[in-house]
N, C-alpha and C. Protein backbone atom coordinates (compact mmCIF):
# COMPACT_ATOMS: atom_id res chain seq x y z
N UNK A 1 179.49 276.91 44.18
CA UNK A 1 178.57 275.81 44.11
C UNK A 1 178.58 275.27 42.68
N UNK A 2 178.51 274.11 42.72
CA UNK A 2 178.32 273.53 41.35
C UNK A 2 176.93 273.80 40.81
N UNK A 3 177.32 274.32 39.58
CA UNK A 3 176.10 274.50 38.87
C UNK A 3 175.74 273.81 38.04
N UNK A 4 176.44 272.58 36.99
CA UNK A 4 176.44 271.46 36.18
C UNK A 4 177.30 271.22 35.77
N UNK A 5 177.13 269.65 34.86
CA UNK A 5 177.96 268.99 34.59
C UNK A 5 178.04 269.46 32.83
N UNK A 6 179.08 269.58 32.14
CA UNK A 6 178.53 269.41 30.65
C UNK A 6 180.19 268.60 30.17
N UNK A 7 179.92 267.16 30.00
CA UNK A 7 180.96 265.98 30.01
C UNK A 7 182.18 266.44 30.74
N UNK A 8 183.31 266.66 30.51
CA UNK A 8 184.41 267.01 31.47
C UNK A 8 184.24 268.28 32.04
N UNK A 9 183.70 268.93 31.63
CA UNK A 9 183.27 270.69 32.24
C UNK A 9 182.87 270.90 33.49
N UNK A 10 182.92 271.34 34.73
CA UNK A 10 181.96 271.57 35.32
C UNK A 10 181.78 273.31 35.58
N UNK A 11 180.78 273.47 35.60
CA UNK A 11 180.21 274.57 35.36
C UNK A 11 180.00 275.58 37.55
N UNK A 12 180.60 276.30 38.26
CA UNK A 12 180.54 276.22 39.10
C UNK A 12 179.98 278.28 39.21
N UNK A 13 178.82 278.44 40.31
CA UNK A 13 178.45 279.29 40.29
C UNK A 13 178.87 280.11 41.75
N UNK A 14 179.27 281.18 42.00
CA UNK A 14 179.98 281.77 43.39
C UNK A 14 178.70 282.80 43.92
N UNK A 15 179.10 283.03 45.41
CA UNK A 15 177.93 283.75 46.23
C UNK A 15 177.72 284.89 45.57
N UNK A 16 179.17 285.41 45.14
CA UNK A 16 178.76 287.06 44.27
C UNK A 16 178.84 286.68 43.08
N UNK A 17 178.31 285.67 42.29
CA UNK A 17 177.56 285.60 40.74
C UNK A 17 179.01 285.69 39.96
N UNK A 18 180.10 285.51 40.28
CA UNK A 18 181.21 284.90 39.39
C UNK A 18 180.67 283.50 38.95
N UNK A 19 181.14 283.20 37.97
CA UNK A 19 180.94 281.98 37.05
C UNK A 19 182.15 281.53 36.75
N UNK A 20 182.91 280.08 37.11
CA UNK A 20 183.85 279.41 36.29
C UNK A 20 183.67 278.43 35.81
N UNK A 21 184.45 277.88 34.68
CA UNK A 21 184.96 276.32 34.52
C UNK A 21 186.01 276.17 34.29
N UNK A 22 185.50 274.52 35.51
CA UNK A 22 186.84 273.68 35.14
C UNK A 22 186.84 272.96 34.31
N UNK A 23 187.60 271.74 33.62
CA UNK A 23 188.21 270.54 33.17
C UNK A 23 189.02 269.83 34.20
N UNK A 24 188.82 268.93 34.57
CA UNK A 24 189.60 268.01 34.99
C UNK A 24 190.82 268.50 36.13
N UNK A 25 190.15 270.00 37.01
CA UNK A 25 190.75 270.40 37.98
C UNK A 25 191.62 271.56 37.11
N UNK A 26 191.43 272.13 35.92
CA UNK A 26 192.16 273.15 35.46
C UNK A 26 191.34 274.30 35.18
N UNK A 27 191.24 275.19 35.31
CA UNK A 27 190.25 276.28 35.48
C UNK A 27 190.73 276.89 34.16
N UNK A 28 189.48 276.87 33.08
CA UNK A 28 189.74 276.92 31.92
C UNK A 28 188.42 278.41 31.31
N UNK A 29 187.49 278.67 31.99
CA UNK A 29 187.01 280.01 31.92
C UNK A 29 186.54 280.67 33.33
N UNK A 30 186.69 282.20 33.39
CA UNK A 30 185.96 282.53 34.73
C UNK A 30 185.31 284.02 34.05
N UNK A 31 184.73 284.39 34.64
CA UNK A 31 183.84 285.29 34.09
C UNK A 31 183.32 286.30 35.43
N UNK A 32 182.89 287.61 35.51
CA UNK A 32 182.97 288.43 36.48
C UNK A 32 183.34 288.91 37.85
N UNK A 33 184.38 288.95 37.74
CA UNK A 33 185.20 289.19 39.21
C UNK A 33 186.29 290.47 38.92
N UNK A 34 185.94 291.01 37.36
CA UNK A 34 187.20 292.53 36.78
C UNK A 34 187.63 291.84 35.69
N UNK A 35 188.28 290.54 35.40
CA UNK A 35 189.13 290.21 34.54
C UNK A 35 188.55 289.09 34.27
N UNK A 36 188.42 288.52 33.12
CA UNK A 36 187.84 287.61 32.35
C UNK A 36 188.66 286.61 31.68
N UNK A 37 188.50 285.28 32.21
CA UNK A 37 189.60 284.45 31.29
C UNK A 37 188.07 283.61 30.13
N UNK A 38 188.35 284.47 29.21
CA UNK A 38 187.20 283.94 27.83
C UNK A 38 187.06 282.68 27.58
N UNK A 39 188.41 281.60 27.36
CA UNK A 39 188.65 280.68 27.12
C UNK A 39 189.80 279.66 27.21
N UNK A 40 190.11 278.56 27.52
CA UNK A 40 191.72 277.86 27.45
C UNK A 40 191.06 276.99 26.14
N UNK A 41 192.85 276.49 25.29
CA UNK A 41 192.52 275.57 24.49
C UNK A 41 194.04 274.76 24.37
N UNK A 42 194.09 273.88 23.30
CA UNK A 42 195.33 272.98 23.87
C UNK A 42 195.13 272.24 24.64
N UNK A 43 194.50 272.19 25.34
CA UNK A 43 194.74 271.42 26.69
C UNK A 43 194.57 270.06 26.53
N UNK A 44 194.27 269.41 25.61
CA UNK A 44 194.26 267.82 25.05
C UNK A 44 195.17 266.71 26.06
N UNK A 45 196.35 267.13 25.84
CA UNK A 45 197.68 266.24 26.61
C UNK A 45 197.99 266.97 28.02
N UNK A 46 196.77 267.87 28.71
CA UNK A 46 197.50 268.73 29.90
C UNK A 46 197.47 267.38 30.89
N UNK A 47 198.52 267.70 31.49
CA UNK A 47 199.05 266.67 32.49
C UNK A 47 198.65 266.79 33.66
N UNK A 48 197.84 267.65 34.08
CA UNK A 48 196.78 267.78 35.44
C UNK A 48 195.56 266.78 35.14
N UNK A 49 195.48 267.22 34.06
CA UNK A 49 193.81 265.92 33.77
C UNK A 49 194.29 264.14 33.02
N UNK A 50 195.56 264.24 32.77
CA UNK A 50 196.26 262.61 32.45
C UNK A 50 195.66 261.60 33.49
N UNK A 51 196.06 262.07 34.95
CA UNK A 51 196.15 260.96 35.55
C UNK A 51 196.62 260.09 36.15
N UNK A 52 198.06 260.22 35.45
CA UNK A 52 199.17 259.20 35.43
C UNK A 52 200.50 259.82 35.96
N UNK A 53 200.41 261.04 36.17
CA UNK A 53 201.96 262.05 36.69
C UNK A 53 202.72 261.69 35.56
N UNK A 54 202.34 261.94 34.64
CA UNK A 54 203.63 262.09 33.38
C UNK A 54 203.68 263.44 33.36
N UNK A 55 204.58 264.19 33.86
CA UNK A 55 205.07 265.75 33.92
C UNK A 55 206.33 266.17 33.28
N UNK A 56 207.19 265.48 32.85
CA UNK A 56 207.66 265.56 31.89
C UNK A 56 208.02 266.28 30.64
N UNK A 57 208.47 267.60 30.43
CA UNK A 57 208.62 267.89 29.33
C UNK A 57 208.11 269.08 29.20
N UNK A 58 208.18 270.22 28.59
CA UNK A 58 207.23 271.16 28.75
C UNK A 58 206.23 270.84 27.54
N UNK A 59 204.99 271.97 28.31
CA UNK A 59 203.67 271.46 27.75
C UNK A 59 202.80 273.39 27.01
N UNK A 60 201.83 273.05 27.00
CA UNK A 60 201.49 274.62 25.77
C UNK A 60 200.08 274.30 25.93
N UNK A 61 199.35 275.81 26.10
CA UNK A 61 198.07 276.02 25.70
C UNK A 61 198.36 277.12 25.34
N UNK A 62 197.01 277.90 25.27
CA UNK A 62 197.09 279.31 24.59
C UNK A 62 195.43 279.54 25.18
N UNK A 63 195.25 280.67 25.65
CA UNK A 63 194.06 281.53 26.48
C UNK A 63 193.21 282.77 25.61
N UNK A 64 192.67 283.24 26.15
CA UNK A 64 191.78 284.45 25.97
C UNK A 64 191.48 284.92 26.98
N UNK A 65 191.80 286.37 26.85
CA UNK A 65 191.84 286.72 28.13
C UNK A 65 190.89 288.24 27.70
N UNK A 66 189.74 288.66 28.38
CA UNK A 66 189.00 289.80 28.22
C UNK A 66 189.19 291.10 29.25
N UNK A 67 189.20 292.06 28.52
CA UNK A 67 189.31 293.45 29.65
C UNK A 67 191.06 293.45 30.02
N UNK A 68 191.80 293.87 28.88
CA UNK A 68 191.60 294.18 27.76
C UNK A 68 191.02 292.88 27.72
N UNK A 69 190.86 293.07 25.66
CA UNK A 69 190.91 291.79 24.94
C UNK A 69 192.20 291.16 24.40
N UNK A 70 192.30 289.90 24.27
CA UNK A 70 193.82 289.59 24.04
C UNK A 70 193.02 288.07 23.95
N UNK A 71 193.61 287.50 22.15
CA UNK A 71 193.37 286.32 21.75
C UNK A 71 194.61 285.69 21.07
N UNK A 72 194.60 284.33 21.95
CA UNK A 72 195.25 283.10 21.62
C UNK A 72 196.97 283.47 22.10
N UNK A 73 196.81 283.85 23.40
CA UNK A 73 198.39 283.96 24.14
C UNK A 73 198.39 282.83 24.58
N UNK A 74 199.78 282.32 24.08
CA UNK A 74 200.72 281.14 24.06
C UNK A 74 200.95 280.86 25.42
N UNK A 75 200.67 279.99 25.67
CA UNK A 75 201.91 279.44 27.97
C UNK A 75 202.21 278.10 27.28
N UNK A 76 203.58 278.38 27.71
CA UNK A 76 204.52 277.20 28.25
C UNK A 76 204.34 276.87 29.90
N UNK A 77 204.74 275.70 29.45
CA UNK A 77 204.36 274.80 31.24
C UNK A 77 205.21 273.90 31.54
N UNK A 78 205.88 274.27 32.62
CA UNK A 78 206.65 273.03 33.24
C UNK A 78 206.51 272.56 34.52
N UNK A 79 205.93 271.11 34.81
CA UNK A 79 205.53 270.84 35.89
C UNK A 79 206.62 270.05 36.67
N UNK A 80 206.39 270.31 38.16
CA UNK A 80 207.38 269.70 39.32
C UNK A 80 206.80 269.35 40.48
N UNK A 81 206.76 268.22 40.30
CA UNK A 81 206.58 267.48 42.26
C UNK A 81 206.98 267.73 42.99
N UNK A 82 206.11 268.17 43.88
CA UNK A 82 207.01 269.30 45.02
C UNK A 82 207.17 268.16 46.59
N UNK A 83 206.19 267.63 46.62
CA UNK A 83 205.67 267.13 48.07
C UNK A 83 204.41 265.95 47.46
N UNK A 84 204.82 264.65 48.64
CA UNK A 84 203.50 264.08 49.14
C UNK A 84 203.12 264.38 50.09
N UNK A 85 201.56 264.65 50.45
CA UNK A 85 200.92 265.54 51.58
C UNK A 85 199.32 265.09 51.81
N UNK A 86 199.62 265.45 53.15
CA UNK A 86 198.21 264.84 53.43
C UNK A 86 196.94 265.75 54.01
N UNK A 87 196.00 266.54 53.12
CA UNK A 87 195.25 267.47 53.52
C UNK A 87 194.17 267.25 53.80
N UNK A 88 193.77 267.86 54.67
CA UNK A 88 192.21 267.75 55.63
C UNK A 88 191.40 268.57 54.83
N UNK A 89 189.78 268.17 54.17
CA UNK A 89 188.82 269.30 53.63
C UNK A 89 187.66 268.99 54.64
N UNK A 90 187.22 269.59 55.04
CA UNK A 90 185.45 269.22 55.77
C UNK A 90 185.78 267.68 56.84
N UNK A 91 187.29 267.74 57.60
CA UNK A 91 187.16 267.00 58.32
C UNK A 91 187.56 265.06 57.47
N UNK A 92 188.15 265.33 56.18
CA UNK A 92 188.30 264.73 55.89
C UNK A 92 189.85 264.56 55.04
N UNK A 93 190.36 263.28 55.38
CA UNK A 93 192.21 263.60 54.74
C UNK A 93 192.23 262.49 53.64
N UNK A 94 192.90 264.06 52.48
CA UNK A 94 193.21 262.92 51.22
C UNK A 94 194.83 263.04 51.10
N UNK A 95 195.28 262.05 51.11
CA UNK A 95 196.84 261.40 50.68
C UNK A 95 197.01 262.48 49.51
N UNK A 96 197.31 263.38 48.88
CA UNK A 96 197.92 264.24 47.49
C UNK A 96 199.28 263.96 47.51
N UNK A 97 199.37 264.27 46.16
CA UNK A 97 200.97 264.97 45.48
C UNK A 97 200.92 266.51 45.23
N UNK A 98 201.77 267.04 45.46
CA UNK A 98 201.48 268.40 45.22
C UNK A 98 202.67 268.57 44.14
N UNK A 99 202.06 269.54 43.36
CA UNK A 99 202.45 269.75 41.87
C UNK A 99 202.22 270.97 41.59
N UNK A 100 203.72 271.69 41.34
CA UNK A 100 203.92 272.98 40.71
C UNK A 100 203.57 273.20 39.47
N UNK A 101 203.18 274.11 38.74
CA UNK A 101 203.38 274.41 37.42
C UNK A 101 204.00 276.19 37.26
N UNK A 102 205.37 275.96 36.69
CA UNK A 102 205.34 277.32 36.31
C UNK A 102 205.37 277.08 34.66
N UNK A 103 204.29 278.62 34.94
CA UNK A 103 203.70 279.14 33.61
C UNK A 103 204.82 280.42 33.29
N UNK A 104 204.87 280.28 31.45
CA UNK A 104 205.62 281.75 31.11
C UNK A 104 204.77 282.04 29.63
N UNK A 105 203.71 283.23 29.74
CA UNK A 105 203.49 284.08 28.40
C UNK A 105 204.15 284.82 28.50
N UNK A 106 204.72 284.96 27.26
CA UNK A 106 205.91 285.25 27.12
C UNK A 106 205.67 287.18 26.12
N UNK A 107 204.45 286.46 25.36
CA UNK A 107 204.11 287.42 24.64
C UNK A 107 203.35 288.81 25.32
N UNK A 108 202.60 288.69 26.58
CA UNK A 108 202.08 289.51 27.33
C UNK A 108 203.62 289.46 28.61
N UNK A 109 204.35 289.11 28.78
CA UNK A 109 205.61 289.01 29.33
C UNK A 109 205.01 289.04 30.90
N UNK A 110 204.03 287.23 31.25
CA UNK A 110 203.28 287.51 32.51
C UNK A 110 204.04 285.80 32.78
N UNK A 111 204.85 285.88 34.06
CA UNK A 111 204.78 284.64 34.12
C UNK A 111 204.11 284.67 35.55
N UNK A 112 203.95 283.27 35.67
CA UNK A 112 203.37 282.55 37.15
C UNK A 112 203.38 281.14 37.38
N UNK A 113 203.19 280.71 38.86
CA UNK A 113 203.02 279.62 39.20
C UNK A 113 201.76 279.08 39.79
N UNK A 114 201.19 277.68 39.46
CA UNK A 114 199.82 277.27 39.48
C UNK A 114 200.35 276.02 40.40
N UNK A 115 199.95 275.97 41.32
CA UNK A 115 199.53 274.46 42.66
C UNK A 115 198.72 273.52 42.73
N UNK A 116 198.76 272.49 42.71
CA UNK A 116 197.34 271.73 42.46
C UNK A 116 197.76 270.27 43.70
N UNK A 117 197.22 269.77 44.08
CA UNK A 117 196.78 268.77 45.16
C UNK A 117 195.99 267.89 44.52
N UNK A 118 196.59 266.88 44.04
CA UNK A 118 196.32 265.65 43.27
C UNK A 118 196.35 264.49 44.33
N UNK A 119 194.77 263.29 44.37
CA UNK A 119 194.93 262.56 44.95
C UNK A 119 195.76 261.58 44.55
N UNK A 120 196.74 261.25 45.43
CA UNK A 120 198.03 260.03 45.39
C UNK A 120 197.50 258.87 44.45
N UNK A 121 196.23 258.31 44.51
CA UNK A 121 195.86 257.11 44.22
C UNK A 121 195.43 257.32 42.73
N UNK A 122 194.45 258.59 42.45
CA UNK A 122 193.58 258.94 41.35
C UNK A 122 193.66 259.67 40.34
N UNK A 123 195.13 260.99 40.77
CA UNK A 123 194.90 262.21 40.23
C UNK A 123 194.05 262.71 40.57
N UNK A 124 192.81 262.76 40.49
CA UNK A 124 191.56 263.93 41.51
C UNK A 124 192.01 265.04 42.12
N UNK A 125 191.75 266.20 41.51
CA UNK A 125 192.41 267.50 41.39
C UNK A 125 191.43 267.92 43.00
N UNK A 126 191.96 267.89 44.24
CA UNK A 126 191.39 268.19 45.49
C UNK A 126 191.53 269.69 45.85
N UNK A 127 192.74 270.10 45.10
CA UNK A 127 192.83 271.70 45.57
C UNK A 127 193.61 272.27 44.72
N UNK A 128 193.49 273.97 44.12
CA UNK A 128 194.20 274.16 43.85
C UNK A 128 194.49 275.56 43.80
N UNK A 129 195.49 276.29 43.15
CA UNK A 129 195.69 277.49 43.31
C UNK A 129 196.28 278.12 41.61
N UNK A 130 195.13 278.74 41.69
CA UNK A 130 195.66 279.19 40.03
C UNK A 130 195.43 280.37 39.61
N UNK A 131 196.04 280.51 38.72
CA UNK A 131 196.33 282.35 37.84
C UNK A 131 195.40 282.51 36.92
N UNK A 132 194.89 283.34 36.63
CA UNK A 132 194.21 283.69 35.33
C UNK A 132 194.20 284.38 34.36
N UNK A 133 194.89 285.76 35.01
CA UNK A 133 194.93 286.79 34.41
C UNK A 133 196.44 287.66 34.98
N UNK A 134 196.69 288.00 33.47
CA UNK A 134 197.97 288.89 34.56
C UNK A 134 197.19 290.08 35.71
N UNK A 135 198.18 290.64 36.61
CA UNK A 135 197.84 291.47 37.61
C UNK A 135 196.39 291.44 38.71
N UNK A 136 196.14 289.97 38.25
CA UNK A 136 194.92 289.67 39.08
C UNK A 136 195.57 288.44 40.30
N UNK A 137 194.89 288.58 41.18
CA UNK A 137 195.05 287.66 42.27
C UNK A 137 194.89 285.97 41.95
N UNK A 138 195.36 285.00 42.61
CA UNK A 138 195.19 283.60 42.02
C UNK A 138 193.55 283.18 42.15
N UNK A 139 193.27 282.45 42.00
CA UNK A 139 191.96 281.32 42.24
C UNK A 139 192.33 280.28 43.46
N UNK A 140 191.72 280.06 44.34
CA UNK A 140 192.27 278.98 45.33
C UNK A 140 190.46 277.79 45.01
N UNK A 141 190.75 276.79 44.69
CA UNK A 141 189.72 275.81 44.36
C UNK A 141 189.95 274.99 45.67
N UNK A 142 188.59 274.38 46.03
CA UNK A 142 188.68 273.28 47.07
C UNK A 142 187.90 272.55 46.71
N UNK A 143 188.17 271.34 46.31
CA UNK A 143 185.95 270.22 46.53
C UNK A 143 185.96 269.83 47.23
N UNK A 144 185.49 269.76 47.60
CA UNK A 144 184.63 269.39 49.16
C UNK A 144 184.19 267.51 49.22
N UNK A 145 183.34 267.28 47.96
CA UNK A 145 183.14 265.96 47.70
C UNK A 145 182.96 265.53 46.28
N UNK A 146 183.55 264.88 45.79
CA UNK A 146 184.00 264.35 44.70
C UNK A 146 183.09 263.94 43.56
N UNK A 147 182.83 264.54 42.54
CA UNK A 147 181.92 264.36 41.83
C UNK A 147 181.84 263.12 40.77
N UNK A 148 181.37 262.27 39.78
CA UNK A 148 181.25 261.44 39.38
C UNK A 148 182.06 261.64 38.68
């Protein structure tokens, strides 16, 4: 459930009291579920929150990751259009692009791949599937209805 807005942030609260945020459909902290992603940064030019499908090129943030502790691991990112697709949420179909990202830290030697369901028209991050932590399971995001 959404718990607030704080400018691009949204702040979202789960039935068993996990806490995340996003940015602009990129899941940038989560907090009690075993493994803790503390913080993302970099993310200025990330090409999930552009807008515009400029994917192009590889791209870089760097994380915090708690339990262990581990500050400012480097990811490289290279994104790929996989599919235009048309997905049903609550009875309702949005036109997406679907968009790979494989990730490589290189320094914790964890790579992975992140999915996201971008509306065709908007970018509007509708779904997605993402990593957080090494040896932890992905995140699967859905919205339901589209926030301001």
């Amino acid at each position: 459930m959404l718990g607030r807005y704080d400018g691009p942030d949204r702040h979202w609260i789960s039935a068993d009291r996990a806490a995340l945020v996003t940015r602009n459909g990129r899941l940038i902290r989560l907090f009690g579920i075993g493994a803790d992603l503390r913080d993302t940064r970099d993310i200025e030019g990330d090409p999930i929150a552009a807008a515009t499908f400029a994917f192009e090129g590889q791209h870089r943030r760097s994380i915090d990751l708690g339990a262990p502790v581990k500050y400012g691991i480097p990811i490289e990112s290279t994104f790929t259009v996989q599919r235009r697709e048309t997905i049903t949420i609550l009875d309702r179909q949005h036109d997406t692009l679907v968009v790979r990202e494989e990730n490589h830290a290189r320094v914790v030697r964890w790579s992975f791949d992140n999915e996201y369901w971008l509306d065709f028209d908007s970018g509007y991050v509708w779904r997605s599937v993402q990593h957080f932590a090494p040896e932890m399971p992905p995140v699967t995001l859905e919205i339901y209805k589209r926030d301001a």
